[in-house]
C-alpha atoms as a PDB file:
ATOM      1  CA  UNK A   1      67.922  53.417  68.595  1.00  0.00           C
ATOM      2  CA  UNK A   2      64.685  55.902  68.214  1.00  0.00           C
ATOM      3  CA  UNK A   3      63.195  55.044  65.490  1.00  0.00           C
ATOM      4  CA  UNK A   4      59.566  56.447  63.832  1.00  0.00           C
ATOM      5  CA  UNK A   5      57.937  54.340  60.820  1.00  0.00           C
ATOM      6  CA  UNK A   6      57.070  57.863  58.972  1.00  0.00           C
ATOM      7  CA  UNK A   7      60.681  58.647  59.028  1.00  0.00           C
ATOM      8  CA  UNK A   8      62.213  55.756  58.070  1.00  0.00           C
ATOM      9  CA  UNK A   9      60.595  54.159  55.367  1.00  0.00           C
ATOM     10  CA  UNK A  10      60.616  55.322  51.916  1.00  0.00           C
ATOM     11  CA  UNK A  11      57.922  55.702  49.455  1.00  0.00           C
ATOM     12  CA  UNK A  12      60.579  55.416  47.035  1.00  0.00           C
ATOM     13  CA  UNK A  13      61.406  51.742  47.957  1.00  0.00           C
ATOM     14  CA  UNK A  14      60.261  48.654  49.843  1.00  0.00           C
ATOM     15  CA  UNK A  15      62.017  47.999  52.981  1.00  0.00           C
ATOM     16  CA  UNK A  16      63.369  44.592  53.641  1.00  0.00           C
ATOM     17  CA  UNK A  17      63.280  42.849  56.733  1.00  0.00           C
ATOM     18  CA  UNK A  18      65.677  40.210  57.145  1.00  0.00           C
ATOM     19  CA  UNK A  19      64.002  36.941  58.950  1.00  0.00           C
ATOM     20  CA  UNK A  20      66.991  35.551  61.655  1.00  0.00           C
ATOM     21  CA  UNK A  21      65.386  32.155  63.415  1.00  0.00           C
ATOM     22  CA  UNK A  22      67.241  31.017  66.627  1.00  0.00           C
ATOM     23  CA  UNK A  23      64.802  28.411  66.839  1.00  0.00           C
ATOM     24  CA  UNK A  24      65.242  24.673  66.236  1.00  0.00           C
ATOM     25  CA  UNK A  25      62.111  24.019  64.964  1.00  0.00           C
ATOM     26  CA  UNK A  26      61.090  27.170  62.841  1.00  0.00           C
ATOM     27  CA  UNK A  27      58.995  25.946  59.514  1.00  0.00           C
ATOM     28  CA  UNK A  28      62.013  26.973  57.180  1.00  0.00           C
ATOM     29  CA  UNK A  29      64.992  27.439  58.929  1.00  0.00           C
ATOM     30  CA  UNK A  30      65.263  25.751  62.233  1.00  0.00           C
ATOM     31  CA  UNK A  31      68.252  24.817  63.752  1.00  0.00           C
ATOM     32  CA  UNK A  32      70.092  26.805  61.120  1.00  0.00           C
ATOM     33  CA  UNK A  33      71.194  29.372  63.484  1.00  0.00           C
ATOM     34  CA  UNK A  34      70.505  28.124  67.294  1.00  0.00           C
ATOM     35  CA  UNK A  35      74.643  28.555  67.932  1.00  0.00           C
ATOM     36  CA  UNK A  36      75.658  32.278  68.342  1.00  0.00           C
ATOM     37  CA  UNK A  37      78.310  32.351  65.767  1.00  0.00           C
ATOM     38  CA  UNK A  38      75.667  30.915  63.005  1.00  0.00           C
ATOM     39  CA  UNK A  39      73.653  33.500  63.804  1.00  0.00           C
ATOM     40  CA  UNK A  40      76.309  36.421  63.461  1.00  0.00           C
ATOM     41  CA  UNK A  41      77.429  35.191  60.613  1.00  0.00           C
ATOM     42  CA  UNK A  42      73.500  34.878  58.610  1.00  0.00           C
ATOM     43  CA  UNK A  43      72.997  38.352  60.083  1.00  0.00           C
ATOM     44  CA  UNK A  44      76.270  39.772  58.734  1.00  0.00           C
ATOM     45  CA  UNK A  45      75.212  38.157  55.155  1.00  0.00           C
ATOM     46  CA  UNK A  46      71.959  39.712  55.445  1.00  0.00           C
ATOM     47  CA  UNK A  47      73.375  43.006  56.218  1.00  0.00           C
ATOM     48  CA  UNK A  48      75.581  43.027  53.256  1.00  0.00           C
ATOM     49  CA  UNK A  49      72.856  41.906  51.051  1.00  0.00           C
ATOM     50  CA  UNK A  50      70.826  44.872  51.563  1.00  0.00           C
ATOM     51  CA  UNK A  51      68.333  44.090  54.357  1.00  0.00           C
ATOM     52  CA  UNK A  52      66.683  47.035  55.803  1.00  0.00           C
ATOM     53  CA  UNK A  53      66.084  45.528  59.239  1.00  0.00           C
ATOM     54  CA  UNK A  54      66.563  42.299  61.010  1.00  0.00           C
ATOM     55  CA  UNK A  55      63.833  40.041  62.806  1.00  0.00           C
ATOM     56  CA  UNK A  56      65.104  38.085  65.365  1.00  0.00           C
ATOM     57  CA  UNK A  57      62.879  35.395  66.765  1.00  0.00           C
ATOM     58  CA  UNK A  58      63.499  32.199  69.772  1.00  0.00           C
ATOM     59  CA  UNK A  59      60.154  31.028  69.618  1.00  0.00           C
ATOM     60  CA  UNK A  60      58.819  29.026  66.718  1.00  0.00           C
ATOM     61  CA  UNK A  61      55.284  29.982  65.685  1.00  0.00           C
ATOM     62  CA  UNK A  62      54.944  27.336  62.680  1.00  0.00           C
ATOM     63  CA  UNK A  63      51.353  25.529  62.675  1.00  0.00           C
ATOM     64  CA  UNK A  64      51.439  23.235  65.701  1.00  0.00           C
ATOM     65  CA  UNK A  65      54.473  24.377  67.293  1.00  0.00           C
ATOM     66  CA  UNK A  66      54.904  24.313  71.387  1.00  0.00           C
ATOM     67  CA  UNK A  67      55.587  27.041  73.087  1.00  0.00           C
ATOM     68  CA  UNK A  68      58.976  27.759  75.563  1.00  0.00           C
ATOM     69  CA  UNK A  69      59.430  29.374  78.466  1.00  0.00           C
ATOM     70  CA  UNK A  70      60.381  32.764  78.843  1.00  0.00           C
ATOM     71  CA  UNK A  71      63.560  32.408  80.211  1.00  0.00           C
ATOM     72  CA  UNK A  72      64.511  29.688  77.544  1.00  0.00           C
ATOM     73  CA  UNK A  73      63.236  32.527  74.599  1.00  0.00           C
ATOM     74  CA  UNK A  74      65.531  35.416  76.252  1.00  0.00           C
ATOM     75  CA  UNK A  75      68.298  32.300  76.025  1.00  0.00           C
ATOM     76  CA  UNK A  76      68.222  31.912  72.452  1.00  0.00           C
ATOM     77  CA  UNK A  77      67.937  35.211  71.502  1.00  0.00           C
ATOM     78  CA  UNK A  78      69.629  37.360  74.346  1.00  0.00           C
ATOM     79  CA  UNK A  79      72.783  36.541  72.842  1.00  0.00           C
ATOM     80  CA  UNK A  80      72.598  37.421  69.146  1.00  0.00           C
ATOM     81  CA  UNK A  81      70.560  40.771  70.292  1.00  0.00           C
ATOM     82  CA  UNK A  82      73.128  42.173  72.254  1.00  0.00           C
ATOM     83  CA  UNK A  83      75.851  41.717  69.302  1.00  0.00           C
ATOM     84  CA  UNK A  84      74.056  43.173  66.855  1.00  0.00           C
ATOM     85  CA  UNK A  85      73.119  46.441  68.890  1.00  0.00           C
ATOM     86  CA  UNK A  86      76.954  47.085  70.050  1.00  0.00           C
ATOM     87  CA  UNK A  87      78.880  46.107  66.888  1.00  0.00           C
ATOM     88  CA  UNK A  88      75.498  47.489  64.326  1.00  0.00           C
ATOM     89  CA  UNK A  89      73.277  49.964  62.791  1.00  0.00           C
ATOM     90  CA  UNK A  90      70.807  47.839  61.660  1.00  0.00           C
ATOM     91  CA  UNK A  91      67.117  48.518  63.740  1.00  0.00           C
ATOM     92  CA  UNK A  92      66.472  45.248  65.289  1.00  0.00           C
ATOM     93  CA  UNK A  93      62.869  43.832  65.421  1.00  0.00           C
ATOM     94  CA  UNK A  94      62.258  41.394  67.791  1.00  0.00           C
ATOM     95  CA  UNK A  95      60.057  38.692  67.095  1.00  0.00           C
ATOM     96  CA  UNK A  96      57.541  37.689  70.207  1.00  0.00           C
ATOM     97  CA  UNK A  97      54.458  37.644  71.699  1.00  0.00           C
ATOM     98  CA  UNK A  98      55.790  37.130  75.405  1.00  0.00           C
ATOM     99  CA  UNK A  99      55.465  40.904  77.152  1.00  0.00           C
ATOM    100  CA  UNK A 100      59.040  39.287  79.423  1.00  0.00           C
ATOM    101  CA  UNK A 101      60.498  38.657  76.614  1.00  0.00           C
ATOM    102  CA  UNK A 102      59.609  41.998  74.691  1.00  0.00           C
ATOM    103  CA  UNK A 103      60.373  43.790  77.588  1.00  0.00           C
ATOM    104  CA  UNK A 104      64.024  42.396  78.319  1.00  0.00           C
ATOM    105  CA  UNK A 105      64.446  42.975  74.452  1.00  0.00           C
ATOM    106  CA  UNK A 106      63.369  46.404  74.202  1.00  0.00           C
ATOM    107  CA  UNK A 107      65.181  47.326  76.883  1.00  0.00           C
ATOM    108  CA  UNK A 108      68.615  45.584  75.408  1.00  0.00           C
ATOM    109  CA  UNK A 109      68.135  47.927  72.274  1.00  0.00           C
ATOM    110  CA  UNK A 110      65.913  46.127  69.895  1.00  0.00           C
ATOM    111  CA  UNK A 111      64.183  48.680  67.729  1.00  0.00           C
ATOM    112  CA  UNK A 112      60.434  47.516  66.844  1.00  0.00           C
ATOM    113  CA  UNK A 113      58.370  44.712  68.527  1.00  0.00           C
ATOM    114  CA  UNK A 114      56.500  42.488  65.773  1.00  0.00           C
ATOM    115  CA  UNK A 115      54.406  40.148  67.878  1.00  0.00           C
ATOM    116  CA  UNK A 116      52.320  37.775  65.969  1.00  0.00           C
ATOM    117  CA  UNK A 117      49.550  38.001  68.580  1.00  0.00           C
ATOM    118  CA  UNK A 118      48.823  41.436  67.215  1.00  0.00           C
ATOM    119  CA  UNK A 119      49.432  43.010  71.141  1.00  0.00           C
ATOM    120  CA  UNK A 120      45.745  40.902  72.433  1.00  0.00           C
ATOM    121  CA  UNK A 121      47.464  40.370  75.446  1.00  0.00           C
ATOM    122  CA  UNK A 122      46.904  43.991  77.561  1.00  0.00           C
ATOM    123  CA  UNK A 123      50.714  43.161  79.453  1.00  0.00           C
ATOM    124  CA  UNK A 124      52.310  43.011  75.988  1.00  0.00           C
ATOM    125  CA  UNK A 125      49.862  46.775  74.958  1.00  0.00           C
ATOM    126  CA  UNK A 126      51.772  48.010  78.197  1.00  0.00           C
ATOM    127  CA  UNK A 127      55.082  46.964  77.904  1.00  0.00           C
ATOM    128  CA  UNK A 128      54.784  48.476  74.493  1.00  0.00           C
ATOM    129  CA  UNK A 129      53.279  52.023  75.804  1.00  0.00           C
ATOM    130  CA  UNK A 130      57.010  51.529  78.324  1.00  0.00           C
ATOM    131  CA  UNK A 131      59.058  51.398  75.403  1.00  0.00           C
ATOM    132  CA  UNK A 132      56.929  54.151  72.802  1.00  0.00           C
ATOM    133  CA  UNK A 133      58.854  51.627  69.907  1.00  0.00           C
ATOM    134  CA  UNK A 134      57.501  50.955  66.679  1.00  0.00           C
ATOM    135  CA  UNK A 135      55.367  48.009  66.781  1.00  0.00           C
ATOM    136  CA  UNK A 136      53.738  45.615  63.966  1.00  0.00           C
ATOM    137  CA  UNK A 137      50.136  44.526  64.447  1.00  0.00           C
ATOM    138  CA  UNK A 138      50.268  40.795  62.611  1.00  0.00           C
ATOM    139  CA  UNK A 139      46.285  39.008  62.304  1.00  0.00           C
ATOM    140  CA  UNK A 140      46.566  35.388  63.720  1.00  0.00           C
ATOM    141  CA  UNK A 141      43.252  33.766  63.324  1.00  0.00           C
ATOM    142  CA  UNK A 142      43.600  31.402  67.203  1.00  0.00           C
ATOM    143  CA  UNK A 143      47.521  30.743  68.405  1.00  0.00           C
ATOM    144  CA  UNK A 144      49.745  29.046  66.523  1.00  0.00           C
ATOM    145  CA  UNK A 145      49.358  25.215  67.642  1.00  0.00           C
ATOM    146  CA  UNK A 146      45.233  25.892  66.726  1.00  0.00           C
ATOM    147  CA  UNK A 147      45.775  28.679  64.009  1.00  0.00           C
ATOM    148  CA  UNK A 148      45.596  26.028  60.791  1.00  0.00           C
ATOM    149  CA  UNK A 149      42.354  24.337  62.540  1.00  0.00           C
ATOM    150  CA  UNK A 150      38.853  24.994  61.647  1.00  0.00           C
ATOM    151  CA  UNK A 151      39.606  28.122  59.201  1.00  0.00           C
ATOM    152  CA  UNK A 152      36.385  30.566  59.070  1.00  0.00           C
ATOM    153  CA  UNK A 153      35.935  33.680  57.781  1.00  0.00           C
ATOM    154  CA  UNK A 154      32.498  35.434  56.691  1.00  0.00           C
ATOM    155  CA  UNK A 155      34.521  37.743  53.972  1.00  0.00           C
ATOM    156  CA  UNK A 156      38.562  37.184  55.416  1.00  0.00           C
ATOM    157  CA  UNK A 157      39.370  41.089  53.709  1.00  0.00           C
ATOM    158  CA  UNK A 158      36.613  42.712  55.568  1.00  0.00           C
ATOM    159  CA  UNK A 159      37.183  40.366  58.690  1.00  0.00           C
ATOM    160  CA  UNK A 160      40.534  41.450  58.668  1.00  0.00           C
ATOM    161  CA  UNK A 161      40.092  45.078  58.377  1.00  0.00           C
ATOM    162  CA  UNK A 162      37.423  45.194  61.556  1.00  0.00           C
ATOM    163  CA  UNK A 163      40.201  43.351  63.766  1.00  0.00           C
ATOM    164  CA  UNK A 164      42.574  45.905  63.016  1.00  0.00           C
ATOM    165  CA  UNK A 165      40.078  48.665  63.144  1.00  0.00           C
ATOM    166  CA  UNK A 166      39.234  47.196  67.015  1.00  0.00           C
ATOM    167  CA  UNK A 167      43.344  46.627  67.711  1.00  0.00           C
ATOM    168  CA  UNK A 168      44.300  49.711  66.771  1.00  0.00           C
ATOM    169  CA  UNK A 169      42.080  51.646  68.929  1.00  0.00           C
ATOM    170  CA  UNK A 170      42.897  49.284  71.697  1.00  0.00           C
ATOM    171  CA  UNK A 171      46.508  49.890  71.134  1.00  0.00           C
ATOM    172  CA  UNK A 172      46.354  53.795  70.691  1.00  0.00           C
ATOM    173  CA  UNK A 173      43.956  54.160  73.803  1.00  0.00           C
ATOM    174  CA  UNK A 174      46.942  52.415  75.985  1.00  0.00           C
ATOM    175  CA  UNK A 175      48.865  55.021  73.887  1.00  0.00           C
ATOM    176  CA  UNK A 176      51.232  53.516  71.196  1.00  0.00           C
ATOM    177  CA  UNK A 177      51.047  55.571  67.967  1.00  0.00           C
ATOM    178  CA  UNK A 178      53.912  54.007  66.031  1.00  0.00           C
ATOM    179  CA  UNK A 179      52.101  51.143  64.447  1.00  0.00           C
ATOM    180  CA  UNK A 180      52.470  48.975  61.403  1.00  0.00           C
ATOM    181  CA  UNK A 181      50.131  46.124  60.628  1.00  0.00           C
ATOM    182  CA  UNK A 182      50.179  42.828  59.364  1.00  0.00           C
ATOM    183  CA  UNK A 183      47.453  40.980  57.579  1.00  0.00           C
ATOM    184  CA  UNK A 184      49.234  37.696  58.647  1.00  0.00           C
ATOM    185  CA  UNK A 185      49.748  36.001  55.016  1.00  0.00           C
ATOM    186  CA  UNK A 186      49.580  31.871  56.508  1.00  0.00           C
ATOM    187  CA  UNK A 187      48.714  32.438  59.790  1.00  0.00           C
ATOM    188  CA  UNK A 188      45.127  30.547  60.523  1.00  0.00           C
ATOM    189  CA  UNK A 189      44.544  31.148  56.743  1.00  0.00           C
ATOM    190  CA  UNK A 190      44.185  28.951  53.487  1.00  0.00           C
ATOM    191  CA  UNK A 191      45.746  29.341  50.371  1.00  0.00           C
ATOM    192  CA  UNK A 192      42.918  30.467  48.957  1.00  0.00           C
ATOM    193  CA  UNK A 193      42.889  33.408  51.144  1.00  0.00           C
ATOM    194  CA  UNK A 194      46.462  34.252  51.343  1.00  0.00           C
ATOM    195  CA  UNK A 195      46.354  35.140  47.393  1.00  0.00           C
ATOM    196  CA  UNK A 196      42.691  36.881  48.348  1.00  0.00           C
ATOM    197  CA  UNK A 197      44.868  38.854  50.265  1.00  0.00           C
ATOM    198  CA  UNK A 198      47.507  39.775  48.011  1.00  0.00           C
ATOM    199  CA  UNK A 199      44.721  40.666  44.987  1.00  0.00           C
ATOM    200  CA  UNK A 200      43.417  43.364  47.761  1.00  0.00           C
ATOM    201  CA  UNK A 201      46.184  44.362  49.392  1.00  0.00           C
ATOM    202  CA  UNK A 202      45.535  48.093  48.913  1.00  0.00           C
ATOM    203  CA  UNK A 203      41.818  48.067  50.724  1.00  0.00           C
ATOM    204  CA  UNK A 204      45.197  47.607  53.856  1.00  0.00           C
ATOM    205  CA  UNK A 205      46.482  50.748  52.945  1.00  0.00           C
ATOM    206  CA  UNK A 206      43.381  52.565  53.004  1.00  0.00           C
ATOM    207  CA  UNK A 207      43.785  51.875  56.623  1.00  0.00           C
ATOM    208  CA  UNK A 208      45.972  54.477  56.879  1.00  0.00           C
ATOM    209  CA  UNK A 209      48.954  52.692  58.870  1.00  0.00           C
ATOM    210  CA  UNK A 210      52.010  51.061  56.765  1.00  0.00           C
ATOM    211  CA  UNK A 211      51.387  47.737  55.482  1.00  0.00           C
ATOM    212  CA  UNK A 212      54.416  44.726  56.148  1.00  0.00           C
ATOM    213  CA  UNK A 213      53.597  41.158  54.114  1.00  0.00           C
ATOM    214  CA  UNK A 214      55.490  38.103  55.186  1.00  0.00           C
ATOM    215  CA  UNK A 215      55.207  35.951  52.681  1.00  0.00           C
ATOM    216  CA  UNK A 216      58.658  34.231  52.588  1.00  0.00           C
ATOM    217  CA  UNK A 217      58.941  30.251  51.388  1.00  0.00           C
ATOM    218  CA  UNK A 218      55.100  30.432  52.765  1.00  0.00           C
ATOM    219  CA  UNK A 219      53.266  27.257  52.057  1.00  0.00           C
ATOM    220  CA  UNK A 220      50.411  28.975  49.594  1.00  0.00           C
ATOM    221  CA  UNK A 221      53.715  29.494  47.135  1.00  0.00           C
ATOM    222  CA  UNK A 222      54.112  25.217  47.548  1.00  0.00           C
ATOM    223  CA  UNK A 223      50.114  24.826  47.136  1.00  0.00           C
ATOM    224  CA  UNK A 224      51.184  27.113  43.966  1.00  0.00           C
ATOM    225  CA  UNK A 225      53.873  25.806  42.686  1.00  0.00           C
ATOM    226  CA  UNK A 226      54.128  22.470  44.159  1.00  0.00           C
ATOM    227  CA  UNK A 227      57.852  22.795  45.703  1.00  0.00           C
ATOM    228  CA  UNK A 228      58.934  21.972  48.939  1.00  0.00           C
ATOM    229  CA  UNK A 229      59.884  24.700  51.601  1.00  0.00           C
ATOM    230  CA  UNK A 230      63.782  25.069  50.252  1.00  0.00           C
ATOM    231  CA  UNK A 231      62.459  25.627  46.937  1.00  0.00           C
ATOM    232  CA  UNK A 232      59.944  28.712  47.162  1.00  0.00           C
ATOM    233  CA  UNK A 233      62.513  31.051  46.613  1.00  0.00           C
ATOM    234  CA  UNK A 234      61.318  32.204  43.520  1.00  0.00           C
ATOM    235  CA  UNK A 235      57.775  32.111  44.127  1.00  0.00           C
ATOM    236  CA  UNK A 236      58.825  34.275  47.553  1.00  0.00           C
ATOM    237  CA  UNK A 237      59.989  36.716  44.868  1.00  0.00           C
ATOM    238  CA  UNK A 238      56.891  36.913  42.652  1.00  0.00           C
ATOM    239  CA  UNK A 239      55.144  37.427  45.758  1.00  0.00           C
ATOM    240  CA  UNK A 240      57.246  40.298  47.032  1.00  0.00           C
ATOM    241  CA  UNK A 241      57.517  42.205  43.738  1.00  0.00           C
ATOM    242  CA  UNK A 242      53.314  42.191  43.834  1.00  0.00           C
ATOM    243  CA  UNK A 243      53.026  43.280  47.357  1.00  0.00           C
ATOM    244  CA  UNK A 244      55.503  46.214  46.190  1.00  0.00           C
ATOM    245  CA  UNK A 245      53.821  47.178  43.024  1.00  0.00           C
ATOM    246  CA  UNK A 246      50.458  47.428  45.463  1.00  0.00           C
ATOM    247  CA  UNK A 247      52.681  49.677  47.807  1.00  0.00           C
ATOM    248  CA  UNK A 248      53.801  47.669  50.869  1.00  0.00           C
ATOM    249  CA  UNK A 249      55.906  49.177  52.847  1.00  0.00           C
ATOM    250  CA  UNK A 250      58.008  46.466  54.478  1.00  0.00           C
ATOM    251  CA  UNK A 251      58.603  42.649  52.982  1.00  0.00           C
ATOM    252  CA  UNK A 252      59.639  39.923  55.879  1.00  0.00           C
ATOM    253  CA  UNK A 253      61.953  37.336  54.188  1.00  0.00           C
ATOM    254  CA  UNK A 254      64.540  34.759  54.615  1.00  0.00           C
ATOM    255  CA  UNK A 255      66.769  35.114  51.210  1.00  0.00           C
ATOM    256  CA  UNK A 256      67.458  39.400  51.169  1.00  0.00           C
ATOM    257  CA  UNK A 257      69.612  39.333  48.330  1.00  0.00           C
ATOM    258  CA  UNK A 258      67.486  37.824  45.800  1.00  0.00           C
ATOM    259  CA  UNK A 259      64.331  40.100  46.640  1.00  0.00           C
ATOM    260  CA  UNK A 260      66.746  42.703  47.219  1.00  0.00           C
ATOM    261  CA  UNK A 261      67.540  42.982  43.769  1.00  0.00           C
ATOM    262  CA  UNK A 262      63.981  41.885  42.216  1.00  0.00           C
ATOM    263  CA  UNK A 263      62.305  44.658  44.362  1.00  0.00           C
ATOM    264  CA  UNK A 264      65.237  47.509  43.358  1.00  0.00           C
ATOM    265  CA  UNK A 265      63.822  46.593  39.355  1.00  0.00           C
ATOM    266  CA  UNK A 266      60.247  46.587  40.562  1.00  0.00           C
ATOM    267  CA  UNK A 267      60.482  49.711  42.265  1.00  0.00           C
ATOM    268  CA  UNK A 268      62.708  51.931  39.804  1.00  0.00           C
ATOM    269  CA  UNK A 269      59.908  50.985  37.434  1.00  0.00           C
ATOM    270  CA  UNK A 270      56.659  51.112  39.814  1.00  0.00           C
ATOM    271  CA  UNK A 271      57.156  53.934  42.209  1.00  0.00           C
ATOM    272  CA  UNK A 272      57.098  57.717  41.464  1.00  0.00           C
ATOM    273  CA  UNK A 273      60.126  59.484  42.890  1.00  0.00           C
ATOM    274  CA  UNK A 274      59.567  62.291  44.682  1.00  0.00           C
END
């Protein structure tokens, strides 16, 4: 599948992108999904309940979590992958930050790369420039097993906006034009700036490139609300519907047909049709 982020998403509507964990140890959902027909089955569901595209990820990147090898990555998600490309429509994002991994992927059909390293790693800015695929540029403040450590920022907005202003001229020099960033909502950041980054989402779009939020069951909605992880579903909501109203372009979540149906409300009454 060829796809291109100006012709596929809609100023009309937020697109949803449906988060599918093979992982056993993901923050939310681990081990939900690690056997093949668990995993066909959540993605079917997520299909029918309106999600846009679907994330698939084998490698945990909660705070603290260990990395796998390659080969045990391409495992996991290999499988899953490959089903959804032959028996699908659905663009498939795959969720890494391994270029072997992205590679095998891209080449098996999956649709956009979303690497939560934001492409530092010059093999992963090639294997993109390979492929020419959409990609998503995601702000992680360190790796995940340091990310939650020592959390500094002079102003985290403006801090933010010059590491994608240096990232996306790294990217487009090595000559990938399709990109979509990612201000990282809980990765290497407090609570505290998480909602600074909701209240000024829009200085993002000024950027010029669309603008995905992952918010989903994040732990700034328990800070907020004071609910555990499998009961943020709501909160994931409120969070979605604000990011939509400030004119994000993609929301990355676990339960579609809930935000599905908030966002559809939120964006018959927010957004100008065209």
């Amino acid at each position: 599948m060829k796809l291109r982020w100006n012709d596929y998403l809609d100023c009309n509507a937020t697109r949803l992108m449906g988060i599918l964990n093979v992982t056993p140890d993901s923050f939310s959902d681990g081990g939900l999904f690690v056997n093949l027909e668990d995993a066909i089955t959540q993605a079917q569901r997520m299909i029918q309940e309106g999600a846009d595209i679907l994330d698939i990820g084998g490698q945990s990147t909660r705070p603290g979590s260990i990395p796998i090898t390659p080969k045990d990555e391409l495992h996991r998600v290999l499988p899953i992958l490959e089903y959804l490309v032959r028996e699908t429509t659905i663009p498939i994002s795959i969720d890494t930050f391994c270029p072997e991994v992205a590679d095998v992927c891209l080449s098996a059909g999956a649709a956009i790369l979303n690497d939560v390293c934001g492409l530092r790693d010059p093999a992963m800015r090639r294997v993109a420039a390979k492929h020419g695929k959409p990609v998503v540029l995601m702000h992680m403040l360190g790796n995940p097993q340091t990310m939650q450590q020592s959390i500094s920022y002079g102003d985290v907005i403006n801090d933010l906006k010059n590491f994608f202003g240096r990232r996306i001229r790294e990217v487009e020099d090595d000559g990938i034009q399709e990109i979509m960033i990612d201000p990282g909502i809980g990765f290497g950041k407090t609570a505290e700036h998480n909602i600074e980054i909701f209240h000024r989402l829009q200085e993002f779009k000024l950027l010029g490139y669309p603008l995905l939020i992952g918010a989903s069951r994040k732990s700034f909605i328990g800070s907020i609300t004071g609910r555990p992880v499998d009961d943020r579903v709501d909160g994931t909501i409120a969070a979605c519907v604000i990011a939509s109203m400030k004119g994000v372009d993609v929301v990355r979540v676990h339960d579609v047909k809930p935000v599905k149906r908030a966002l559809q409300v939120a964006d018959a009454i927010q957004r100008v049709k065209s």
